[in-house]
PDB file of N, CA and C in Angstrom:
ATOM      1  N   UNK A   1       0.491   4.295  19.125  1.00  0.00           N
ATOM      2  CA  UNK A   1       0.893   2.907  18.952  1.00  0.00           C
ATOM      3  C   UNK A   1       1.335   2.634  17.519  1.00  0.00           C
ATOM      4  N   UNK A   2       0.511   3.101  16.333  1.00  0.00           N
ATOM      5  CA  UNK A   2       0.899   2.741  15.131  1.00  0.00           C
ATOM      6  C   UNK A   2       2.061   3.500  14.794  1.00  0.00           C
ATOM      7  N   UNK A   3       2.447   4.627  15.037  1.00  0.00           N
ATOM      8  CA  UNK A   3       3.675   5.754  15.017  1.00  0.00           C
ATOM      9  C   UNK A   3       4.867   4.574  15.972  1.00  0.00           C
ATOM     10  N   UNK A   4       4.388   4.349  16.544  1.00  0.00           N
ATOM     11  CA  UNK A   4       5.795   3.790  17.218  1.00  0.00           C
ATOM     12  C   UNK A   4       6.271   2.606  16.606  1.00  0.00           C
ATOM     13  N   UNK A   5       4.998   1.447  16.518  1.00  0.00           N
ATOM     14  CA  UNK A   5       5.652   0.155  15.474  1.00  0.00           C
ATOM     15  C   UNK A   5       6.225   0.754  14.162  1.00  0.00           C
ATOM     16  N   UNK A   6       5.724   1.647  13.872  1.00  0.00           N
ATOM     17  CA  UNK A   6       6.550   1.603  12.462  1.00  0.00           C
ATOM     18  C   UNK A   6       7.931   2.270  12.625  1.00  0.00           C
ATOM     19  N   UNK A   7       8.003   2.941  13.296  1.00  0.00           N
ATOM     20  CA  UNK A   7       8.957   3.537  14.142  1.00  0.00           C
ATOM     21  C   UNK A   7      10.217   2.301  13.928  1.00  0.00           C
ATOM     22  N   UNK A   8       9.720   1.391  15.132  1.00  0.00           N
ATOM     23  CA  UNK A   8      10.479   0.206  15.947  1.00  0.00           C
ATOM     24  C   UNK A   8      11.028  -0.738  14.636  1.00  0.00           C
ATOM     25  N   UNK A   9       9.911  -0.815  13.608  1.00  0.00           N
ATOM     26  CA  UNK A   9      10.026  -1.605  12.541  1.00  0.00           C
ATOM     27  C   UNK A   9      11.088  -0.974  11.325  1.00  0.00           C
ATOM     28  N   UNK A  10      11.402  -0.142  11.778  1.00  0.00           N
ATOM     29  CA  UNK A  10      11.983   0.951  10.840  1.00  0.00           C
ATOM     30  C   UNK A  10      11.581   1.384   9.389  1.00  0.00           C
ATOM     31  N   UNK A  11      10.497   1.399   9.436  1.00  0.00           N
ATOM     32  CA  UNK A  11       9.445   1.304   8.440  1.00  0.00           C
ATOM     33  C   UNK A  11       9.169   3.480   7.534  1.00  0.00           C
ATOM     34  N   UNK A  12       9.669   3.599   8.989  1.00  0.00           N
ATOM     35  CA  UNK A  12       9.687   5.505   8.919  1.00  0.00           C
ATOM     36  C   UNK A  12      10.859   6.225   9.677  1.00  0.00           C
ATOM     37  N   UNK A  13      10.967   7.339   8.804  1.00  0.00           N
ATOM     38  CA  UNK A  13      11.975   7.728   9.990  1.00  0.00           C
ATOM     39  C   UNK A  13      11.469   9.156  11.256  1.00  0.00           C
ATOM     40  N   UNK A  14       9.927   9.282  11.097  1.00  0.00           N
ATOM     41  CA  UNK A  14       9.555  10.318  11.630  1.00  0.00           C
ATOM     42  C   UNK A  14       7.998  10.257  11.281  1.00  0.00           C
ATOM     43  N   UNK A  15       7.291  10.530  12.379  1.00  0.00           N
ATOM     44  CA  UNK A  15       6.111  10.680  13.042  1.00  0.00           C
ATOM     45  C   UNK A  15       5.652  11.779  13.580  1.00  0.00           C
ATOM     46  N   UNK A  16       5.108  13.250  12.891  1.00  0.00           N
ATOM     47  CA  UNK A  16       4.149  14.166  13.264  1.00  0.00           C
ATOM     48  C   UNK A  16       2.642  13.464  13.803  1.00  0.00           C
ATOM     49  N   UNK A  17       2.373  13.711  15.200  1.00  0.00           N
ATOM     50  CA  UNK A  17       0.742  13.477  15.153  1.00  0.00           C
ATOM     51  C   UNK A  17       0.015  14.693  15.637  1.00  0.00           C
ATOM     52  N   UNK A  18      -1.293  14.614  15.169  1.00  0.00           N
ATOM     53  CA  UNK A  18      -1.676  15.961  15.344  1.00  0.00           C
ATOM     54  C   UNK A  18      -3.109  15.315  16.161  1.00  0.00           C
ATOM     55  N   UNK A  19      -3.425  15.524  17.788  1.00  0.00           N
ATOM     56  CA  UNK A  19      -3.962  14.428  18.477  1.00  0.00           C
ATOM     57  C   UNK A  19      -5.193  14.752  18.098  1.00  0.00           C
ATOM     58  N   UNK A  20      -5.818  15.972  17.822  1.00  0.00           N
ATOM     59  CA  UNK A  20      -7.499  15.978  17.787  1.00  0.00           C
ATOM     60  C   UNK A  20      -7.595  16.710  16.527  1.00  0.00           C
ATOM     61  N   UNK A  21      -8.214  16.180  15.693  1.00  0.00           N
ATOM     62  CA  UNK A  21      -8.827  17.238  14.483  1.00  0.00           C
ATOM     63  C   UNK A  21     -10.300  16.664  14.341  1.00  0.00           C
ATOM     64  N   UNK A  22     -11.131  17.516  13.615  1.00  0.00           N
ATOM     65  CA  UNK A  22     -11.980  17.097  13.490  1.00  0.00           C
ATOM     66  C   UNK A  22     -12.433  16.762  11.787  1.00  0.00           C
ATOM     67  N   UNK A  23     -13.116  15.961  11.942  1.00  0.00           N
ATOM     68  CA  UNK A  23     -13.078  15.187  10.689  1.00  0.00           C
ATOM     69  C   UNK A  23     -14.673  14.846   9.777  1.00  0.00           C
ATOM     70  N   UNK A  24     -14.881  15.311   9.028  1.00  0.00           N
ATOM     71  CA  UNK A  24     -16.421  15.708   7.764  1.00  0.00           C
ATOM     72  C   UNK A  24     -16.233  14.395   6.500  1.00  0.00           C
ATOM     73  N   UNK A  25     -16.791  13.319   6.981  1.00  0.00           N
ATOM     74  CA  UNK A  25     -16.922  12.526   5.463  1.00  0.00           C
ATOM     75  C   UNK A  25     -17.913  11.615   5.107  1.00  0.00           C
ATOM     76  N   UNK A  26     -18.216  10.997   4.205  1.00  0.00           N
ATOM     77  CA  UNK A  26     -19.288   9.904   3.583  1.00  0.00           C
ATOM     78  C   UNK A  26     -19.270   8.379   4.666  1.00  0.00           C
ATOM     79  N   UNK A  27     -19.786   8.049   5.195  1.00  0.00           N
ATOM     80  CA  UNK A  27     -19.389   7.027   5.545  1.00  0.00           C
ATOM     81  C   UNK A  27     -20.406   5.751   5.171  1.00  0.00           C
ATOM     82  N   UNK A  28     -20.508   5.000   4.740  1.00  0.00           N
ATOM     83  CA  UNK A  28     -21.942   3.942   4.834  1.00  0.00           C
ATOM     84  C   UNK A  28     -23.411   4.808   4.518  1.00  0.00           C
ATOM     85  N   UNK A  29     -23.496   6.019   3.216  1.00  0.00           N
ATOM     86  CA  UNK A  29     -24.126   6.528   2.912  1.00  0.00           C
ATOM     87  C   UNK A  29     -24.748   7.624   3.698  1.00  0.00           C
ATOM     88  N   UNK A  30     -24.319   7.975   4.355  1.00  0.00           N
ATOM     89  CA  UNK A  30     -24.349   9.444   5.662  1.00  0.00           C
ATOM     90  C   UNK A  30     -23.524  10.006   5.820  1.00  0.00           C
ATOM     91  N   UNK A  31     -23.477  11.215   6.301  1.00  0.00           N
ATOM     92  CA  UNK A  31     -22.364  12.161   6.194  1.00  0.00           C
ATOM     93  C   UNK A  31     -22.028  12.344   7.548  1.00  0.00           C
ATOM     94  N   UNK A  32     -21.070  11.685   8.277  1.00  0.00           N
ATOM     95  CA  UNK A  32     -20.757  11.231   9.431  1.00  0.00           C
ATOM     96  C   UNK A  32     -19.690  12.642  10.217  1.00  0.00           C
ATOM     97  N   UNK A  33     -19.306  12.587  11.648  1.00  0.00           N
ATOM     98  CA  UNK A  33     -18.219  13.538  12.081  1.00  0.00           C
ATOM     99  C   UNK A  33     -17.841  13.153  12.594  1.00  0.00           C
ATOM    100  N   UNK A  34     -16.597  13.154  12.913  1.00  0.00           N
ATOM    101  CA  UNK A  34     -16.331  12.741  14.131  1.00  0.00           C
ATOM    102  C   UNK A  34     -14.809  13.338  15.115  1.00  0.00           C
ATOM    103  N   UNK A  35     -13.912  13.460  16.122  1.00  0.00           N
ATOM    104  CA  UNK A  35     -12.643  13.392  16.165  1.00  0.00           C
ATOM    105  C   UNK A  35     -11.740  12.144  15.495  1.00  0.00           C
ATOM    106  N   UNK A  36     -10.574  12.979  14.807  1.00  0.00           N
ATOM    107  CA  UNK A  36      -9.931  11.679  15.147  1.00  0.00           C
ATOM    108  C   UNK A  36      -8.170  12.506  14.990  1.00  0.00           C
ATOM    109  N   UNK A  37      -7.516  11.532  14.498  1.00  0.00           N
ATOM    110  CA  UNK A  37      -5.633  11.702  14.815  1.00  0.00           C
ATOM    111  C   UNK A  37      -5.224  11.909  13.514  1.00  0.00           C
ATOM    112  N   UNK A  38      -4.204  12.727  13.445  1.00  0.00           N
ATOM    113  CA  UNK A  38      -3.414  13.030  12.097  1.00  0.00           C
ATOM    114  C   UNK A  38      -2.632  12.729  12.320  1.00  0.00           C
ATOM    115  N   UNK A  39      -1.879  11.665  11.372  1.00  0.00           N
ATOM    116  CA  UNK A  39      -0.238  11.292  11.185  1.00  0.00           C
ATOM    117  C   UNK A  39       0.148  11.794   9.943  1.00  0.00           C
ATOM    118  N   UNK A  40       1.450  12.205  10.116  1.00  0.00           N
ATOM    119  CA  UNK A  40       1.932  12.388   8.747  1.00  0.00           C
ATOM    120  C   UNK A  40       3.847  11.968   8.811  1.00  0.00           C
ATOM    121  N   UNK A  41       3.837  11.085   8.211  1.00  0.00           N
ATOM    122  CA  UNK A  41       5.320   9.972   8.624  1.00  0.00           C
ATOM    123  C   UNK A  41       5.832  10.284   7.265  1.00  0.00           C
ATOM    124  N   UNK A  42       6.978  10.486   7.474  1.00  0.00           N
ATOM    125  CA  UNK A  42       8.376  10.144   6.436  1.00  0.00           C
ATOM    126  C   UNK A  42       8.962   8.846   6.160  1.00  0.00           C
ATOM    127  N   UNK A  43       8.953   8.645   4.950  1.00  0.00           N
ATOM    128  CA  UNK A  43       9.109   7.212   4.500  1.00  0.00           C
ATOM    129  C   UNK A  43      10.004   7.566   3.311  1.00  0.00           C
ATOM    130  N   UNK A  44      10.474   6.093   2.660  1.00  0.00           N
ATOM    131  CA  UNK A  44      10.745   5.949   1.414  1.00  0.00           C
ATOM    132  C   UNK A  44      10.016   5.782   0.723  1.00  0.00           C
ATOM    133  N   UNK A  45       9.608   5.833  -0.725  1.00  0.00           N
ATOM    134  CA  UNK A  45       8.966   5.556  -1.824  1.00  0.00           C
ATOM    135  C   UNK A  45       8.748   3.872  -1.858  1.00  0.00           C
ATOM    136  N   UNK A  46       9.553   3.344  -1.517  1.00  0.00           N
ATOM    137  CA  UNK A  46       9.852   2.072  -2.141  1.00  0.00           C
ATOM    138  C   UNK A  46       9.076   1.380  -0.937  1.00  0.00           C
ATOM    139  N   UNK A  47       8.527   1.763   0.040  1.00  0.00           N
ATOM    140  CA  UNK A  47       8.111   1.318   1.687  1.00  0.00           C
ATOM    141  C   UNK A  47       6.814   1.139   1.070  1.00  0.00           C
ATOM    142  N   UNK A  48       5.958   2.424   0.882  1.00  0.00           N
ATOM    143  CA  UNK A  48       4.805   2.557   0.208  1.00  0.00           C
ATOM    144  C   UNK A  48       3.644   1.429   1.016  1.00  0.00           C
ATOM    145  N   UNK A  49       4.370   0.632   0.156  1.00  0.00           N
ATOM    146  CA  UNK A  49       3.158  -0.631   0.344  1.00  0.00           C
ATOM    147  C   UNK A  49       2.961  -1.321   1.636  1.00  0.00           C
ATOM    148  N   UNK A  50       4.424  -1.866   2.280  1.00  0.00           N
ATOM    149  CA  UNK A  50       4.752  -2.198   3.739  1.00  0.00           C
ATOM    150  C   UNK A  50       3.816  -1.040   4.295  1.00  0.00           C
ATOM    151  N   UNK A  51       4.321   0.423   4.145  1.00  0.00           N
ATOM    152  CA  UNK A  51       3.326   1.008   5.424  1.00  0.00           C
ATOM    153  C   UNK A  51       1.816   0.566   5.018  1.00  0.00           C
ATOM    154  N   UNK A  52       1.240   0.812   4.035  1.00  0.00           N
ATOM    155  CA  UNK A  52      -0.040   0.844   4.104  1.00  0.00           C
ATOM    156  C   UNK A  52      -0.743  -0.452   4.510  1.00  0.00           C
ATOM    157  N   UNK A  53      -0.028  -1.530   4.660  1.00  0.00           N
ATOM    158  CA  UNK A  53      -0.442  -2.679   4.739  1.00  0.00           C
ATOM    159  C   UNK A  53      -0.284  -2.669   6.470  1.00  0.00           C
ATOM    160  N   UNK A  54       0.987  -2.490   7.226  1.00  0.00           N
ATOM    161  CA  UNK A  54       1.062  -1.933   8.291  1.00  0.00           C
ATOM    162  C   UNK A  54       0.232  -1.454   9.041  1.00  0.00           C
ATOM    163  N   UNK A  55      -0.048  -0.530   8.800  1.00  0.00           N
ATOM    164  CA  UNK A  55      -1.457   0.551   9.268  1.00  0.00           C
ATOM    165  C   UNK A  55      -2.708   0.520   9.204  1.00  0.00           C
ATOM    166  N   UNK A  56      -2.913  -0.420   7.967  1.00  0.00           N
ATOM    167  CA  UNK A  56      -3.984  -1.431   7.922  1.00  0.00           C
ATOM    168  C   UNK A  56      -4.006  -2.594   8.802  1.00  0.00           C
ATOM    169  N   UNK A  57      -3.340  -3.525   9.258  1.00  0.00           N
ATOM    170  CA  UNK A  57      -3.112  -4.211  10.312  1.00  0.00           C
ATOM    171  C   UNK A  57      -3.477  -3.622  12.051  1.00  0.00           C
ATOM    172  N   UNK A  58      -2.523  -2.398  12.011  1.00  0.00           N
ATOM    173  CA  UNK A  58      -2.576  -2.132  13.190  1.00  0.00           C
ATOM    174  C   UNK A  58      -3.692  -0.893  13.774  1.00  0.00           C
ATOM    175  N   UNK A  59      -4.703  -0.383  12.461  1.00  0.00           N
ATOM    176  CA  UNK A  59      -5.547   0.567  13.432  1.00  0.00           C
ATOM    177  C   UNK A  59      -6.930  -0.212  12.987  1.00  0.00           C
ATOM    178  N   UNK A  60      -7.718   0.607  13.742  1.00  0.00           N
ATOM    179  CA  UNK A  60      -8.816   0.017  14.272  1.00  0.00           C
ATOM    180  C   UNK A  60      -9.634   0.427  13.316  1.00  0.00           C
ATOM    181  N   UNK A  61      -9.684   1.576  12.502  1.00  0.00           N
ATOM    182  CA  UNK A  61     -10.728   1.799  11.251  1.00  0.00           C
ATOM    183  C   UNK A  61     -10.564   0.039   9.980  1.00  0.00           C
ATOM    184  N   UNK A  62     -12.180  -0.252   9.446  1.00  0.00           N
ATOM    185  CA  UNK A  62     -11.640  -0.848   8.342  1.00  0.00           C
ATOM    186  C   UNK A  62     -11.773  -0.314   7.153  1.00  0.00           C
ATOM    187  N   UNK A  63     -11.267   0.740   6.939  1.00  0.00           N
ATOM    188  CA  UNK A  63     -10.512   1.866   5.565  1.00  0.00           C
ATOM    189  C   UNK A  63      -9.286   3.291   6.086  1.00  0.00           C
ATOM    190  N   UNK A  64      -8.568   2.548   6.871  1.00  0.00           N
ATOM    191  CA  UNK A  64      -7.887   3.923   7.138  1.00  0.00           C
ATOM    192  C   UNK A  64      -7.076   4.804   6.131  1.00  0.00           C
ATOM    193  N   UNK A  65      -7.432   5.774   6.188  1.00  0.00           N
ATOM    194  CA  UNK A  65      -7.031   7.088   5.156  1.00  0.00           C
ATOM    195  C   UNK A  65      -5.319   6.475   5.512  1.00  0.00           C
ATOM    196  N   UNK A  66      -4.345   6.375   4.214  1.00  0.00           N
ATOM    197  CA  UNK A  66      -3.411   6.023   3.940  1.00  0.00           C
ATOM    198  C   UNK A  66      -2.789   7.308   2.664  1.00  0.00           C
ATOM    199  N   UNK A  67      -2.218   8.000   2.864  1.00  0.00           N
ATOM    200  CA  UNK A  67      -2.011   8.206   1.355  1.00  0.00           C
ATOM    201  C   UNK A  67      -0.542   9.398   1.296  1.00  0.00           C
ATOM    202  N   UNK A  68       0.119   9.184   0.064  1.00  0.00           N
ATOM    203  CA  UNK A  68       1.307   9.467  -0.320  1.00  0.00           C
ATOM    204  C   UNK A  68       1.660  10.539  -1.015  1.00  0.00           C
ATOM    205  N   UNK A  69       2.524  11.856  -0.536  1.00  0.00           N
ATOM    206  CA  UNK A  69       2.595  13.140  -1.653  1.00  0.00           C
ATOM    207  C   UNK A  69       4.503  12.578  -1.280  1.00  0.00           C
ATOM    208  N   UNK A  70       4.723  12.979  -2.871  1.00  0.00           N
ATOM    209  CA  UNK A  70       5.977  12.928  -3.691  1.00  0.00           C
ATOM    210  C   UNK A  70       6.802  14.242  -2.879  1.00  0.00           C
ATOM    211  N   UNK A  71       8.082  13.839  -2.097  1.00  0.00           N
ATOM    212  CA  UNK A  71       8.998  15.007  -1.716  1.00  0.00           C
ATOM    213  C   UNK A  71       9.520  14.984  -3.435  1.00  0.00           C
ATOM    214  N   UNK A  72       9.575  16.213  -3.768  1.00  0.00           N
ATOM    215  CA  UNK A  72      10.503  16.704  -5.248  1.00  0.00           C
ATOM    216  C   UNK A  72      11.545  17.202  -4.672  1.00  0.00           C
ATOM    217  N   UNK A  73      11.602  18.253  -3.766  1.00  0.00           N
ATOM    218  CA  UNK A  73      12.931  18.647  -3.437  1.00  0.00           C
ATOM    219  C   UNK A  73      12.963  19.019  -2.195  1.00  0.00           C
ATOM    220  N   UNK A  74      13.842  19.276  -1.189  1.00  0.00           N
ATOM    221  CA  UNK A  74      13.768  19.553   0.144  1.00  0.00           C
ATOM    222  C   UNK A  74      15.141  20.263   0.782  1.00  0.00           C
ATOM    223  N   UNK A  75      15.252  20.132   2.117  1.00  0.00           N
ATOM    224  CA  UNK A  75      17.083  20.328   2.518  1.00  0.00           C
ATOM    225  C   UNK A  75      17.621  18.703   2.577  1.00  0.00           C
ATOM    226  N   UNK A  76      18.770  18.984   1.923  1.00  0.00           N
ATOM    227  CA  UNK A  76      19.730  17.887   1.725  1.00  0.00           C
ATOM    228  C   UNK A  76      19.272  16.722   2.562  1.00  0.00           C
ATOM    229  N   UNK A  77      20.136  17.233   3.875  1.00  0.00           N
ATOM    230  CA  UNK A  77      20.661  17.131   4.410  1.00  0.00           C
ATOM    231  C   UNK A  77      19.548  16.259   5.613  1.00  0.00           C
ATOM    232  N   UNK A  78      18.008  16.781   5.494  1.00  0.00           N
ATOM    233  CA  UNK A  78      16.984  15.955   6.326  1.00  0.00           C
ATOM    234  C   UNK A  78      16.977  14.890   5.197  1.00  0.00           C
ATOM    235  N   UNK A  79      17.223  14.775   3.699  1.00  0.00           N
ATOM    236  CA  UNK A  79      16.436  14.176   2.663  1.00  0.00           C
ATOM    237  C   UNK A  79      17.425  12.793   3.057  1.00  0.00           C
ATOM    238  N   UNK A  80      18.633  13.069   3.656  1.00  0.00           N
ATOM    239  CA  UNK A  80      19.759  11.627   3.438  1.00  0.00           C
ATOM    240  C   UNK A  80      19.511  11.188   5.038  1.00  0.00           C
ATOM    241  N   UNK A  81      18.745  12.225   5.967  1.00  0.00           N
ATOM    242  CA  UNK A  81      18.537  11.745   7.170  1.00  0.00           C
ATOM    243  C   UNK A  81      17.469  10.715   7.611  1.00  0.00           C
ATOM    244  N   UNK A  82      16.516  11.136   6.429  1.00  0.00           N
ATOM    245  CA  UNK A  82      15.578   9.692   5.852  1.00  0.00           C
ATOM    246  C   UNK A  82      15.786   8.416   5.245  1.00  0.00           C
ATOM    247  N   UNK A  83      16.778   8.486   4.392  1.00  0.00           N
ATOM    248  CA  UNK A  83      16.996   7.350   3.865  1.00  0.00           C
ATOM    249  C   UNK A  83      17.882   6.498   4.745  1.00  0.00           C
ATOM    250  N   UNK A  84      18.625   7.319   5.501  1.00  0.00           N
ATOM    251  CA  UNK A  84      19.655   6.833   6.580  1.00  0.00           C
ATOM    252  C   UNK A  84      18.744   5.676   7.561  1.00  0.00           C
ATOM    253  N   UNK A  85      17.719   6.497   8.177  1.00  0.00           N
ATOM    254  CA  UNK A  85      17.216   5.820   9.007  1.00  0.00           C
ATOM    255  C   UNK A  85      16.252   4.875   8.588  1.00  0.00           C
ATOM    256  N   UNK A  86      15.626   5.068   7.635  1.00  0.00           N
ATOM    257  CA  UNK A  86      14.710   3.775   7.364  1.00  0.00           C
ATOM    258  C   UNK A  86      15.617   2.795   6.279  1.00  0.00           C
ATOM    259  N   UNK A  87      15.030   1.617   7.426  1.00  0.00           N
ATOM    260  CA  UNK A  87      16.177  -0.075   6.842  1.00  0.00           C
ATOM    261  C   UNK A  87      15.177  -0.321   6.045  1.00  0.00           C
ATOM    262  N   UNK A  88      13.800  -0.623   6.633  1.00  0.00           N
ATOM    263  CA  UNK A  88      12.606  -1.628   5.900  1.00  0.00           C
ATOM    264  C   UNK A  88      13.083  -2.975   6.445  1.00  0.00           C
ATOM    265  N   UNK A  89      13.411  -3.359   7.413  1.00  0.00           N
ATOM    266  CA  UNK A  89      14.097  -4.439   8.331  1.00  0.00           C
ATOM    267  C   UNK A  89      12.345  -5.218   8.881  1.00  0.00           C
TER     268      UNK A  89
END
């Protein structure tokens, strides 16, 4: 659901999910486990904030893991196929 609004919103231009991983962290002072979903979406730099605010809105954790690694260099040719598709509309 959240892969697709941002999708629809043109917020990304691409959505890897990875449906079951399992997951080791701190939660409310216990060291909790549990399943959960990996996204990893292509965006612009300049979106940043829209998604995280986004994704904060639309999932059900209240702290969802959000976070951003810098493309430095890539093929062309996917790099203008990103900017193409995301408006931020």
């Amino acid at each position: 659901k959240i892969a697709r609004t941002l999708l629809e919103e043109r917020l990304i231009a691409c959505a890897n999910i990875f449906p079951e991983v399992i997951s080791a962290y701190w939660w409310e002072g216990k060291i909790e486990e549990g399943q959960e979903q990996v996204m990893i979406i292509k965006t612009k730099a300049n979106l940043m904030s829209r998604v995280v605010a986004r994704v904060k809105e639309l999932h059900s954790y209240s702290c969802p893991c959000v976070v951003f690694f810098q493309i430095k260099d890539g093929n062309p040719e996917f790099l203008q196929w990103i900017d193409t598709e995301v408006k931020g509309e």
